[in-house]
C-alpha atoms as a PDB file:
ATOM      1  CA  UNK A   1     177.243  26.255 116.980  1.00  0.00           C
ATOM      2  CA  UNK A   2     177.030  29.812 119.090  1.00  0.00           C
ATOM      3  CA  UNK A   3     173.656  30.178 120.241  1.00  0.00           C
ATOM      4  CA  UNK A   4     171.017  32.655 118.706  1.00  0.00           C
ATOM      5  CA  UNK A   5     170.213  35.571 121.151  1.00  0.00           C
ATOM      6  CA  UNK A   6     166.834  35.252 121.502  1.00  0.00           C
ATOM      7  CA  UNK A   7     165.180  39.015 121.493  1.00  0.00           C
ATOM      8  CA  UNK A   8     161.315  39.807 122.298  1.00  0.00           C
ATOM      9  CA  UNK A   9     160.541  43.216 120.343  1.00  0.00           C
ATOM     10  CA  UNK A  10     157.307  45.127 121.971  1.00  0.00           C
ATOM     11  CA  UNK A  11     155.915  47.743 120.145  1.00  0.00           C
ATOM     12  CA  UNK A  12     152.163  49.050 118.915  1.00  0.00           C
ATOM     13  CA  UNK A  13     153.414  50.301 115.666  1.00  0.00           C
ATOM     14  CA  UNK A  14     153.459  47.046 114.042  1.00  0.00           C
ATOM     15  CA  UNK A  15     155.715  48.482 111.254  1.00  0.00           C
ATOM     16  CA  UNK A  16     158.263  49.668 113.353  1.00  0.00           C
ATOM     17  CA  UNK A  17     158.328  46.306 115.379  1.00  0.00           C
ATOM     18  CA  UNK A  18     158.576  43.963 112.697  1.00  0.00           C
ATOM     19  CA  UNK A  19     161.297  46.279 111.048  1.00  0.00           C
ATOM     20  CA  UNK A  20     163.760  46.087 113.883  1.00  0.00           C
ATOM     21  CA  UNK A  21     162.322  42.109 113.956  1.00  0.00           C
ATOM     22  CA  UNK A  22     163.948  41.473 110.552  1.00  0.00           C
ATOM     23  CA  UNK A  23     167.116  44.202 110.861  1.00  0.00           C
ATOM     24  CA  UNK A  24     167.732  41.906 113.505  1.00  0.00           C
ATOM     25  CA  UNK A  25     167.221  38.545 112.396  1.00  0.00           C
ATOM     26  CA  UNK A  26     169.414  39.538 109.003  1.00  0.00           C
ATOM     27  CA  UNK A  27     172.122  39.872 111.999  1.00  0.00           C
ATOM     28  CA  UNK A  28     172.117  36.362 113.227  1.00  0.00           C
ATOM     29  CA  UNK A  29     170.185  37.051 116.133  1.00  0.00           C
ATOM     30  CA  UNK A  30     166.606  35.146 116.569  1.00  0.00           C
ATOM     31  CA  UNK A  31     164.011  37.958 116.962  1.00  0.00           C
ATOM     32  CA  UNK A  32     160.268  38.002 117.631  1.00  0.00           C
ATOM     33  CA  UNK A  33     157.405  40.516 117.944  1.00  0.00           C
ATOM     34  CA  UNK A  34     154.406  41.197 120.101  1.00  0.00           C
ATOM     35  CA  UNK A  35     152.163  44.325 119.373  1.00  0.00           C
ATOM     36  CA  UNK A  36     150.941  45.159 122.664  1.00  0.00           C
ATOM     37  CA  UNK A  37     151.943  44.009 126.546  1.00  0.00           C
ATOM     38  CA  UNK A  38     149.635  41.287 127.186  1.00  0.00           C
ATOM     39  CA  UNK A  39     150.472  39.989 124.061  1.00  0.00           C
ATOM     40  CA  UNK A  40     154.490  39.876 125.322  1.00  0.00           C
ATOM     41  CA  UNK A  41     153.297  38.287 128.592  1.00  0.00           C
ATOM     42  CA  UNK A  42     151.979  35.236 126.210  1.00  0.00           C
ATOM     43  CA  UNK A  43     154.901  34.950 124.905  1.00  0.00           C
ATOM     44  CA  UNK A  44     157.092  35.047 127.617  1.00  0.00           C
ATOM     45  CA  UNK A  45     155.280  31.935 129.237  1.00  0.00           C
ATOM     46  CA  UNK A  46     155.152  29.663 126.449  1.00  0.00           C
ATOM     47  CA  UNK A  47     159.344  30.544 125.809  1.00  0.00           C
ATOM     48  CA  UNK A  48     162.427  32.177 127.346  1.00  0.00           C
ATOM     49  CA  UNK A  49     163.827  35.306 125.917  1.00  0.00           C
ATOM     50  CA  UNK A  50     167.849  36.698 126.683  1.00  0.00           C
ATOM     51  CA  UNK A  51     166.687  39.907 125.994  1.00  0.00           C
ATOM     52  CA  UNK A  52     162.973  42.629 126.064  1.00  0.00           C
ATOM     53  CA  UNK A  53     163.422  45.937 123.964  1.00  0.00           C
ATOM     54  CA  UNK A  54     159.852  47.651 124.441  1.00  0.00           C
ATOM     55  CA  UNK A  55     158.472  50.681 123.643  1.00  0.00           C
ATOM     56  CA  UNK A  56     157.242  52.986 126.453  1.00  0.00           C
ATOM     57  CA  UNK A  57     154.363  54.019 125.323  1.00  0.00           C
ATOM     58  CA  UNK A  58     151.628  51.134 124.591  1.00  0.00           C
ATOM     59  CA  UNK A  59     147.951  51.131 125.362  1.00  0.00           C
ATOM     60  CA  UNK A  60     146.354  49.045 127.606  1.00  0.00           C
ATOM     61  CA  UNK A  61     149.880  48.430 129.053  1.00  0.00           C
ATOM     62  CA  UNK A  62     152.847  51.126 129.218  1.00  0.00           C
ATOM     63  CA  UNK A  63     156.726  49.764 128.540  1.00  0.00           C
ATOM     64  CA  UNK A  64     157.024  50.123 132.724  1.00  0.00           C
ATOM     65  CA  UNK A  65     153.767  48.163 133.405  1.00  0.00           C
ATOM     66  CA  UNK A  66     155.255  45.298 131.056  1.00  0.00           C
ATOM     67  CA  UNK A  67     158.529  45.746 132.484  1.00  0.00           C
ATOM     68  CA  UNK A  68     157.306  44.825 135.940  1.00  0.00           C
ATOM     69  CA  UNK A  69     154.767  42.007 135.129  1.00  0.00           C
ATOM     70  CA  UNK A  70     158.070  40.239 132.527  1.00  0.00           C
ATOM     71  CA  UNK A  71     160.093  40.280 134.903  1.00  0.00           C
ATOM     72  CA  UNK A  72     157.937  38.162 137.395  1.00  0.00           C
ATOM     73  CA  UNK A  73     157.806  35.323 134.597  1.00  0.00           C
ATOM     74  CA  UNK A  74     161.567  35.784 133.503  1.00  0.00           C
ATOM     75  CA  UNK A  75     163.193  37.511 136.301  1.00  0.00           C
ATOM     76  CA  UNK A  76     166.860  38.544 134.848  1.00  0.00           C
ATOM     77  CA  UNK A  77     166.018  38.891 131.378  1.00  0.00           C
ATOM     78  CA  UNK A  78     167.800  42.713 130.472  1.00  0.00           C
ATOM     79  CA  UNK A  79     164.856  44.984 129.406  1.00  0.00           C
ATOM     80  CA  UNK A  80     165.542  47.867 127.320  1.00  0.00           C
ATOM     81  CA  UNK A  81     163.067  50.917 126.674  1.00  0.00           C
ATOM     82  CA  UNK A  82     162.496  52.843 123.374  1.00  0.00           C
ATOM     83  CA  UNK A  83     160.799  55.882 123.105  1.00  0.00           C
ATOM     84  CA  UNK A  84     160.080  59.420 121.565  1.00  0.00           C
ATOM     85  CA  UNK A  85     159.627  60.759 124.587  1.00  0.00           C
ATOM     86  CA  UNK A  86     162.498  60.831 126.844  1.00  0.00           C
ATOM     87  CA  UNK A  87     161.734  63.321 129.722  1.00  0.00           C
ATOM     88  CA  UNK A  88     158.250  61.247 130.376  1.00  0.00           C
ATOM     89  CA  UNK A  89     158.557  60.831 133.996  1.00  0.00           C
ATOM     90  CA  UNK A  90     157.161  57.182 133.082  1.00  0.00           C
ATOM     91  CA  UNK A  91     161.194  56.695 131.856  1.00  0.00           C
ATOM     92  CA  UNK A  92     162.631  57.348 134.570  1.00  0.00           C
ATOM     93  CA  UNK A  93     160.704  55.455 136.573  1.00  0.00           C
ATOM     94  CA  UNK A  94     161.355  51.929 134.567  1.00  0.00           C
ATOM     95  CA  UNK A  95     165.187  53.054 134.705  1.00  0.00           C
ATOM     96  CA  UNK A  96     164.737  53.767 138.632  1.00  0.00           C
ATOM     97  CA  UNK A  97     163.135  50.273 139.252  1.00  0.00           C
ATOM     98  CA  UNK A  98     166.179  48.396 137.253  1.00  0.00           C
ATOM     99  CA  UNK A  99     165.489  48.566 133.655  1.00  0.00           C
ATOM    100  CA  UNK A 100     168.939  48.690 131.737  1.00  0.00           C
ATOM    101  CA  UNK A 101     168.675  51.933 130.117  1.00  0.00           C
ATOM    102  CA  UNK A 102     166.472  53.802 127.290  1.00  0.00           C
ATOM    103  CA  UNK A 103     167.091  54.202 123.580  1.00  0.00           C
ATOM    104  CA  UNK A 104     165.726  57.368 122.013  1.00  0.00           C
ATOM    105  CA  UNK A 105     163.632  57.135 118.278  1.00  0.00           C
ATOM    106  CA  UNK A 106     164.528  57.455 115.425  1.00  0.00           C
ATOM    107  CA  UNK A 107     166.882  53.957 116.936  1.00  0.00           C
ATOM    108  CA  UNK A 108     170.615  53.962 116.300  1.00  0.00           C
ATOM    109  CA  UNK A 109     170.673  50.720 115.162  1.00  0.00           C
ATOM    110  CA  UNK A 110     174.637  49.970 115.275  1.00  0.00           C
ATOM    111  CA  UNK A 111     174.330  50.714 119.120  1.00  0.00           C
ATOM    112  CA  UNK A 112     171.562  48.592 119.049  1.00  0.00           C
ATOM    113  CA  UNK A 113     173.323  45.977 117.658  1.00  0.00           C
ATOM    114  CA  UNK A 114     176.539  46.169 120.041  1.00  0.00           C
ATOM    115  CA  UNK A 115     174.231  46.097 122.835  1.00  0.00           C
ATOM    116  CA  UNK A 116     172.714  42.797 122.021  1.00  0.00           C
ATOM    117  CA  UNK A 117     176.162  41.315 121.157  1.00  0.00           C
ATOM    118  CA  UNK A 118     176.592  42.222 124.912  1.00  0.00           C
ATOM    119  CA  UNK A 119     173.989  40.141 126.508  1.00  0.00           C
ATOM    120  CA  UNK A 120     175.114  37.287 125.283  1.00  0.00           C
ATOM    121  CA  UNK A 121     178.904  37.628 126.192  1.00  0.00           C
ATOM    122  CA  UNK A 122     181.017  34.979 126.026  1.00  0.00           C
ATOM    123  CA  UNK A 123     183.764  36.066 128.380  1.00  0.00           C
ATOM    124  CA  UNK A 124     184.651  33.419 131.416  1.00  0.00           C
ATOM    125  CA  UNK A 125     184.586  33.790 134.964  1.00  0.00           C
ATOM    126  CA  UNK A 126     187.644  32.796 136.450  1.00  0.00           C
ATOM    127  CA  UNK A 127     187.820  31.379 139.965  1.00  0.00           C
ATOM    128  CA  UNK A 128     191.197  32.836 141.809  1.00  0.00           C
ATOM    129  CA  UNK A 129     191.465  30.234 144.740  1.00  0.00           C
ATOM    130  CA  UNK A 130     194.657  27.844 145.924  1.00  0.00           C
ATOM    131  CA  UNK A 131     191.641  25.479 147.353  1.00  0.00           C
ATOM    132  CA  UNK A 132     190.869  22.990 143.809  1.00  0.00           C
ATOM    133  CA  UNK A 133     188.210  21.654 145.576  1.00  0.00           C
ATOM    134  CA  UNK A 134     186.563  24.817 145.738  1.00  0.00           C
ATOM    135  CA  UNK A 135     187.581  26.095 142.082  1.00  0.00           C
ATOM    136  CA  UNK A 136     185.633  22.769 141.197  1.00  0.00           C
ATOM    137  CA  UNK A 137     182.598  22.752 143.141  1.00  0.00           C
ATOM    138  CA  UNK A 138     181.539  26.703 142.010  1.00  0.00           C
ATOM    139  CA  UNK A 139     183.386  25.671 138.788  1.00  0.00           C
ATOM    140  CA  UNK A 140     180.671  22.535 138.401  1.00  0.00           C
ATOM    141  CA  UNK A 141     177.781  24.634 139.494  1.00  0.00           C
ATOM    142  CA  UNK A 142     178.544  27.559 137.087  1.00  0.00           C
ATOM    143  CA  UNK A 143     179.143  25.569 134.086  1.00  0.00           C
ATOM    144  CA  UNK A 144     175.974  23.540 134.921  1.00  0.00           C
ATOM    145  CA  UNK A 145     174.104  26.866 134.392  1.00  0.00           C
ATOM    146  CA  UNK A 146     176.002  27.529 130.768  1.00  0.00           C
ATOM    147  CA  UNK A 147     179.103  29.919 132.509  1.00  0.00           C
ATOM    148  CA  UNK A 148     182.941  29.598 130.976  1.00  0.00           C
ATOM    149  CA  UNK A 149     184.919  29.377 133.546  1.00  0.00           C
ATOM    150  CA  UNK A 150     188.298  28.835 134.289  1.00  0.00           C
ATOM    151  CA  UNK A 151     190.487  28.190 137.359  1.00  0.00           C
ATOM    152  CA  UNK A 152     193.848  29.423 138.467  1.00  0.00           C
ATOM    153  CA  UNK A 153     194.909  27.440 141.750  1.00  0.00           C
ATOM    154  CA  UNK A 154     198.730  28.640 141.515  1.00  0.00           C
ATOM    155  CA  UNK A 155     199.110  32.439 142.156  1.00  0.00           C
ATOM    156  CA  UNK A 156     202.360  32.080 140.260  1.00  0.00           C
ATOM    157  CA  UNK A 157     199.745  32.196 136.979  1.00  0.00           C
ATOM    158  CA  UNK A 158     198.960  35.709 137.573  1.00  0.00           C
ATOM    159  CA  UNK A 159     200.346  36.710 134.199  1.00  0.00           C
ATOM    160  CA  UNK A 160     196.652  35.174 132.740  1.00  0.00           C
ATOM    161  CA  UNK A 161     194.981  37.284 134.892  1.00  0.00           C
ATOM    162  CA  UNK A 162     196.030  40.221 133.522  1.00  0.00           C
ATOM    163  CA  UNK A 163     196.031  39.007 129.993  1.00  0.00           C
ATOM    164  CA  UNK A 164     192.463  38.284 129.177  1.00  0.00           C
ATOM    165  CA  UNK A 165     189.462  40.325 129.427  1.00  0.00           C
ATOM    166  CA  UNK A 166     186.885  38.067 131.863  1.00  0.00           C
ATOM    167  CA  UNK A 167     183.104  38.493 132.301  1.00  0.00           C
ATOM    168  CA  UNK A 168     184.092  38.604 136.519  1.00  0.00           C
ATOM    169  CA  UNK A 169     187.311  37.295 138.472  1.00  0.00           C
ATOM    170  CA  UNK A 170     185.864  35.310 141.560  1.00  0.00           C
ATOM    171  CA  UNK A 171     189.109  36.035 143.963  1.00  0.00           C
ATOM    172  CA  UNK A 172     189.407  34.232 147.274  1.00  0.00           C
ATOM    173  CA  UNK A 173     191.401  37.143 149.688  1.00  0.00           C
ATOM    174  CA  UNK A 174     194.090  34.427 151.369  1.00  0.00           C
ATOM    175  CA  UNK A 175     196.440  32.775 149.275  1.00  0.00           C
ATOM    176  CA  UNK A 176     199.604  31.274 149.012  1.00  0.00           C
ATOM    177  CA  UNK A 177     202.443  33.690 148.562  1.00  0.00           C
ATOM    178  CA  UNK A 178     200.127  36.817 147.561  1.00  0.00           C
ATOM    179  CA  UNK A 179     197.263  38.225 149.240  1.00  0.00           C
ATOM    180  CA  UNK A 180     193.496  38.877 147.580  1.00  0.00           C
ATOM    181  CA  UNK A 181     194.390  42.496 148.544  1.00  0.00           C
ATOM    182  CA  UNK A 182     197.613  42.346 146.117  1.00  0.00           C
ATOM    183  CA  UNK A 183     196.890  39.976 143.298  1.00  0.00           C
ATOM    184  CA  UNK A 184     193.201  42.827 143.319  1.00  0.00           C
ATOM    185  CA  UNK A 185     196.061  45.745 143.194  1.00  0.00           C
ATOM    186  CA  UNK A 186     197.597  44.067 140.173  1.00  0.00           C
ATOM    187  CA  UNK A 187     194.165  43.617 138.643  1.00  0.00           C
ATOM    188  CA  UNK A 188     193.062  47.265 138.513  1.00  0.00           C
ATOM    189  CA  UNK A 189     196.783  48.553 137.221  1.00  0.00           C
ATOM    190  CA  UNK A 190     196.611  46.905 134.238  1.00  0.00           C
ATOM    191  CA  UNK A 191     192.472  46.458 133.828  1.00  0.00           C
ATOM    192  CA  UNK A 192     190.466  49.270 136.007  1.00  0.00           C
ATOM    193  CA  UNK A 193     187.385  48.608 135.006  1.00  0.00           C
ATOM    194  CA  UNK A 194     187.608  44.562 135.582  1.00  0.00           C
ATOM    195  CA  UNK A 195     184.745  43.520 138.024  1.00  0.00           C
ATOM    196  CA  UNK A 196     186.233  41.169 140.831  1.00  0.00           C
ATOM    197  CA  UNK A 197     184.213  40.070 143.471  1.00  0.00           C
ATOM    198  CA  UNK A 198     185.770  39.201 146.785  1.00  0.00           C
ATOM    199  CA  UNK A 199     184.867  35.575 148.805  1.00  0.00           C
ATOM    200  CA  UNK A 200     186.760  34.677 152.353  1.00  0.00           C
ATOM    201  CA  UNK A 201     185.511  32.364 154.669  1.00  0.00           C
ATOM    202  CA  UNK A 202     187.550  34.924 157.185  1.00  0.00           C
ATOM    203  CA  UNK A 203     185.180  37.754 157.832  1.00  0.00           C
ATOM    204  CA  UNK A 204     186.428  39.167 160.866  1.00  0.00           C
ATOM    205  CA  UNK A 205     189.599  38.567 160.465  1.00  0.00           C
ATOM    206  CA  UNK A 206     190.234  39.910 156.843  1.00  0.00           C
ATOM    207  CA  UNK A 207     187.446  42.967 157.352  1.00  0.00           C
ATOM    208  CA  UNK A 208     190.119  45.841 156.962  1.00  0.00           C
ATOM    209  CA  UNK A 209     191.392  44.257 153.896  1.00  0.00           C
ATOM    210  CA  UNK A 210     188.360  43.624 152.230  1.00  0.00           C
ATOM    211  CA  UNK A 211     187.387  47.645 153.340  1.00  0.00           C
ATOM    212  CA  UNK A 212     190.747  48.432 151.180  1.00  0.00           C
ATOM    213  CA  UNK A 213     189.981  46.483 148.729  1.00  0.00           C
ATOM    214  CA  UNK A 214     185.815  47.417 148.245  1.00  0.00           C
ATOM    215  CA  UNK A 215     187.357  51.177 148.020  1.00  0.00           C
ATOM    216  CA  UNK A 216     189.951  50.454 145.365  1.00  0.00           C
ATOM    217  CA  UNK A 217     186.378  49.121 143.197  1.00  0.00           C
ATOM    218  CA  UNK A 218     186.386  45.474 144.024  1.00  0.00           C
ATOM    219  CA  UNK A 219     182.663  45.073 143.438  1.00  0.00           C
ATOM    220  CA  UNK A 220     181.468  43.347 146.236  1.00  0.00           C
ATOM    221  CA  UNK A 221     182.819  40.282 148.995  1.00  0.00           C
ATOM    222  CA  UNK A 222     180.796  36.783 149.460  1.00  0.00           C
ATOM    223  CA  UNK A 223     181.417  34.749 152.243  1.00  0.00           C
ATOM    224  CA  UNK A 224     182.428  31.228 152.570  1.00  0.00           C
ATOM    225  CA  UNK A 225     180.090  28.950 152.869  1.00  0.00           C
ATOM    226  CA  UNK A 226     179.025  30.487 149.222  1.00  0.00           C
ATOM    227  CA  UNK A 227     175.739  30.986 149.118  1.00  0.00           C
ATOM    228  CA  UNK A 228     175.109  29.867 145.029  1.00  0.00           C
ATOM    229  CA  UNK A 229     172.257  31.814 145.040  1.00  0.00           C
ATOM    230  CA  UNK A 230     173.928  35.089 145.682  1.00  0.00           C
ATOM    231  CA  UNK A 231     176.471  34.615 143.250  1.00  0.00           C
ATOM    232  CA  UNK A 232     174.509  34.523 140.272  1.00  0.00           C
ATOM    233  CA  UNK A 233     173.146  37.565 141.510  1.00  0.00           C
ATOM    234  CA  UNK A 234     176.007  39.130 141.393  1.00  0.00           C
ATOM    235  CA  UNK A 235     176.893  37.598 138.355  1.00  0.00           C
ATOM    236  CA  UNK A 236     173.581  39.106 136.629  1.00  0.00           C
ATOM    237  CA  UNK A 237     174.139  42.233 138.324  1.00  0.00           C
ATOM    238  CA  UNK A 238     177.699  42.873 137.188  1.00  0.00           C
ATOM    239  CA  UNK A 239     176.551  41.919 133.556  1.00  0.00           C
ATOM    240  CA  UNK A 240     173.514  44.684 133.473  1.00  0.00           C
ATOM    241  CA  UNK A 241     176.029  47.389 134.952  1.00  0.00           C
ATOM    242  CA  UNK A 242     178.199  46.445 131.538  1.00  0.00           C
ATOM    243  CA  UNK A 243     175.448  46.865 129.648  1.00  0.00           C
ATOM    244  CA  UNK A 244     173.995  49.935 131.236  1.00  0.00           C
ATOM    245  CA  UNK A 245     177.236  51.690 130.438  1.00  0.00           C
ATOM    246  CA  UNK A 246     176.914  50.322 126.676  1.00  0.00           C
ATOM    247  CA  UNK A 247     173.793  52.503 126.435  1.00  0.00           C
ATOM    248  CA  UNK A 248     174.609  55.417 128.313  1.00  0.00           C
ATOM    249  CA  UNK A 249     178.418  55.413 126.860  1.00  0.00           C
ATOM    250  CA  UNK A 250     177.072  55.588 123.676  1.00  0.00           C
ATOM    251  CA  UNK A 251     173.552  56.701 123.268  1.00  0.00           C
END
């Protein structure tokens, strides 16, 4: 069974938060409220949430405030403003310190509703490496922290590469046959906006390829050893960009 996005609505109009609590939980998704900031805090401690839409303007603690003090209990949860009042300079500072984007009132709800469809994205990573030792150890690791992923070990299987839509493609820049530089080239002909993120354990010696290849939008390059850590960084921060464009694509 898929599993219920779990969504922590913040807002001091109680009618509007429970609202957009059961518009939300008629959709399959597994919504809750709070009223006011400290309230979310309690929450947040007793249970993890995939996802914090809060209003901006709250007493006793603003959206930004909450935003700041969430994220030290649940670190890359995606938080999402709403407000009446876009041009508050109290926006633009929540979207300047890494909030995903704001959503104006009265809500669109249908955008609302693709965007939370988005957190929880299904889509693999696929590991692009002729080392299967490696493909399995990040493999391992990633699926131990509830990733898809897949593997392709034989360059010869580009053809799936180009034929699916994946959450990131993990591609190692020396292989057999085809270069990380040329199998990326094929990437962004047929799928420009597919994030790939470089790894070599050859800095030095593959640092004007991985130049070429950063400017033709690979998103970034990790080094061999990988540091695990760093990865799901990445990982997190490639997913927020996504849904940062949702919002400002479509708001």
């Amino acid at each position: 069974m898929p599993k219920k996005l779990r969504i922590l609505i913040v807002d001091d109009d109680k009618r509007m938060a429970e609202t957009l609590v059961d518009i939300l939980n008629s959709k399959d998704f597994h919504a809750e409220a709070a009223f006011s900031g400290p309230e979310a805090l309690d929450l947040a401690r007793e249970r993890q949430f995939d996802s914090l839409l809060t209003d901006i303007k709250m007493p006793d603690m603003n959206g930004v405030e909450l935003y700041r003090a969430f994220h030290l209990v649940q670190p890359n949860v995606p938080v999402v403003f709403m407000t009446a009042y876009t041009s508050d300079d109290v926006v633009q500072e929540g979207i300047d310190e890494g909030a995903i984007g704001v959503l104006d009132k009265p809500l669109d709800i249908n955008l609302l509703l693709n965007f939370f469809s988005s957190v929880i994205d299904e889509r693999p990573v696929v590991i692009v490496d002729d080392d299967p030792d490696f493909c399995k150890t990040v493999g391992d690791i990633l699926q131990e922290s509830g990733y898809s992923v897949s593997a392709i070990t034989d360059i010869e299987d580009i053809e799936q590469l180009i034929s699916q839509d994946f959450q990131l493609v993990l591609l190692d820049m020396k292989l057999n046959h085809l270069t990380g530089l040329e199998v990326l080239k094929i990437i962004k002909s047929k799928s420009p906006s597919q994030p790939v993120v470089l790894v070599t354990g050859y800095q030095n010696e593959m640092a004007a390829s991985i130049e070429t290849a950063l400017k033709l939008s690979a998103h970034t390059c990790l080094y061999k050893p990988l540091e695990i850590d760093k990865l799901f960084g990445v990982i997190n921060e490639i997913h927020n960009l996504e849904l940062s464009r949702i919002i400002s694509d479509e708001s």
